[in-house]
Protein backbone atom coordinates (compact mmCIF):
# COMPACT_ATOMS: atom_id res chain seq x y z
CA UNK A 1 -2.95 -19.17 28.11
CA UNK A 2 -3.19 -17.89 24.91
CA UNK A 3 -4.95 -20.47 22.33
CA UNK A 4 -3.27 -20.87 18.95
CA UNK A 5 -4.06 -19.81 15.59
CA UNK A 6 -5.95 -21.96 13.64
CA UNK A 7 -4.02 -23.49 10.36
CA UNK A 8 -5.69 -21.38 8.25
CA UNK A 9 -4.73 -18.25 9.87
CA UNK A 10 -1.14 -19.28 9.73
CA UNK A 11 0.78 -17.97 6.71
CA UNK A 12 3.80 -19.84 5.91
CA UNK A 13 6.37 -17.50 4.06
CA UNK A 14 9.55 -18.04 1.96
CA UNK A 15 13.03 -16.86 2.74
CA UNK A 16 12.45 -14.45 -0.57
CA UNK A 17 8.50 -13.10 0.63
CA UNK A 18 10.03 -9.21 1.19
CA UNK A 19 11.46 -9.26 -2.35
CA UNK A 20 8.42 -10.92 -3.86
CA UNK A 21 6.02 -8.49 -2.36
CA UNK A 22 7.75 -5.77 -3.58
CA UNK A 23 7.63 -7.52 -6.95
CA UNK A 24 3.98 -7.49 -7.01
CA UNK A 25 3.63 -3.75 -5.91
CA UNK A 26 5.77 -3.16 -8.89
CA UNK A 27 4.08 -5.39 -11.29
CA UNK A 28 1.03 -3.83 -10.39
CA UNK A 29 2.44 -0.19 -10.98
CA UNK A 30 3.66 -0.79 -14.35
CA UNK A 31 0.14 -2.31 -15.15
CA UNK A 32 -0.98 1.29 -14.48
CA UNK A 33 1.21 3.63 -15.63
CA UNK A 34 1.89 1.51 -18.92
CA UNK A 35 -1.94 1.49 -19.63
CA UNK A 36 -2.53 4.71 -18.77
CA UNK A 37 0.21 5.68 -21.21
CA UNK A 38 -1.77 3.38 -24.12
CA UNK A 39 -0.36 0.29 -23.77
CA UNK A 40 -3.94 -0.93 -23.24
CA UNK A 41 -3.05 -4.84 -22.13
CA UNK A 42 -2.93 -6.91 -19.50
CA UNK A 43 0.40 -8.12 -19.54
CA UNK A 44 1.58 -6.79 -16.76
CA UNK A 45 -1.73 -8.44 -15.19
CA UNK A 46 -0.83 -11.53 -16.33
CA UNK A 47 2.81 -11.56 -15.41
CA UNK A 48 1.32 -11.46 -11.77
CA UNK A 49 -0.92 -13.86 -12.51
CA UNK A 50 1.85 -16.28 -13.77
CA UNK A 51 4.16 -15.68 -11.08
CA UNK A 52 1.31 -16.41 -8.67
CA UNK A 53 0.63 -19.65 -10.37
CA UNK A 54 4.28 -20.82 -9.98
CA UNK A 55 4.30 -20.03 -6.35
CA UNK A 56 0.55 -21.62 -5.82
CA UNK A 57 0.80 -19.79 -2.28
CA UNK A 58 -1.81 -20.98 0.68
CA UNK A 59 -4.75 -18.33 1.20
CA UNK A 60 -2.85 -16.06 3.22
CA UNK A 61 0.10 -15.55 1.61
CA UNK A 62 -1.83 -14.97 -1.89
CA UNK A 63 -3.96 -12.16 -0.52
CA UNK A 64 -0.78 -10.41 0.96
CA UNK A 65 0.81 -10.91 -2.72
CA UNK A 66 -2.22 -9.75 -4.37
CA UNK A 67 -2.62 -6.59 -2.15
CA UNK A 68 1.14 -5.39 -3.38
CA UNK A 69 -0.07 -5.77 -6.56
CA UNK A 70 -3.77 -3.87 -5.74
CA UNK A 71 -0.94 -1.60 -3.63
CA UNK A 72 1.25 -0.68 -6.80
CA UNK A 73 -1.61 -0.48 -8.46
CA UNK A 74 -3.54 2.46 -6.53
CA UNK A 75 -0.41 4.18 -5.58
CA UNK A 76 0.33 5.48 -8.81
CA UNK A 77 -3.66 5.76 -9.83
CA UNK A 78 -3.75 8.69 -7.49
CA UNK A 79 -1.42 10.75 -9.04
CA UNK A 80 -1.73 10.55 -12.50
CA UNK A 81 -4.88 10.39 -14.51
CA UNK A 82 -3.02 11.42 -18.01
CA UNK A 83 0.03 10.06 -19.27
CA UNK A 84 2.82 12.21 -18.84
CA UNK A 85 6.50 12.63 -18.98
CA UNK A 86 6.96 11.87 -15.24
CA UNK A 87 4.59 9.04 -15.34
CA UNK A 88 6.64 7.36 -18.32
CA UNK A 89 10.04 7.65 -16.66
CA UNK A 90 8.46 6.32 -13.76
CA UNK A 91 7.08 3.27 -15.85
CA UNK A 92 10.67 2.49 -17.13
CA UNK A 93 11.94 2.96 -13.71
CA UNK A 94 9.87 0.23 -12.54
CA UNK A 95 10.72 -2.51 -15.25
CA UNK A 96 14.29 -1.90 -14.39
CA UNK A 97 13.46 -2.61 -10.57
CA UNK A 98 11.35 -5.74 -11.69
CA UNK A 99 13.97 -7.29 -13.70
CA UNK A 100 16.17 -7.00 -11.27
CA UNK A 101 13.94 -8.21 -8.68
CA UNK A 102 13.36 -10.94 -10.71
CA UNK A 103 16.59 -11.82 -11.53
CA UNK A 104 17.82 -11.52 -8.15
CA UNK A 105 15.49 -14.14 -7.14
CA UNK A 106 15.73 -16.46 -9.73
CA UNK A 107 19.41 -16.35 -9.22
CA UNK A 108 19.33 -17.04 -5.30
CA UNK A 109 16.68 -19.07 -5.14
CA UNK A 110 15.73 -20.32 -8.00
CA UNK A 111 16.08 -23.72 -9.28
């Protein structure tokens, strides 16, 4: 018999979790990419930071939110080290997905 996880391994999620992950990963891409192209702030940071304070996730479900960002993050930090054409048009790419993201979950589930 199989003993069961103990609470704090358990990570309670939210019907919107998928969407908000992906939020993250793109918050923490446009953090990158906008910096790297001389935005040099931490807005983008800080958004995260302010979206993780209004969820005030347990343990678990912070770190997975907070590796998206870290994910986001890294993925484009291996492929460009200057700011170019490519790398802009990817930055405005990802705004549009993060407003939409975030309008998409503010209008199903927000309050």
């Amino acid at each position: 018999m199989a003993a069961a996880p103990a609470p704090a391994q358990i990570s309670a999620t939210v019907p919107y979790d998928e969407s908000l992950l992906r939020l993250a990963e793109v918050l923490g891409s446009i953090h990158y990419l906008r910096n790297l192209c001389g935005e040099e702030s931490n807005e983008w940071r800080d958004q995260m930071e302010g979206m993780l304070a209004a969820e005030n996730p347990e343990p678990v479900r912070r770190a997975r939110l907070i590796a998206s960002f870290n994910r986001g993050y890294r993925t484009f930090d291996s492929v460009y080290v200057t700011c170019t054409e490519q790398a802009l048009a990817a930055a405005e790419r990802y705004m549009s997905e993060g407003a939409t993201l975030s309008r998409e979950i503010t209008n199903r589930y927000g309050e």
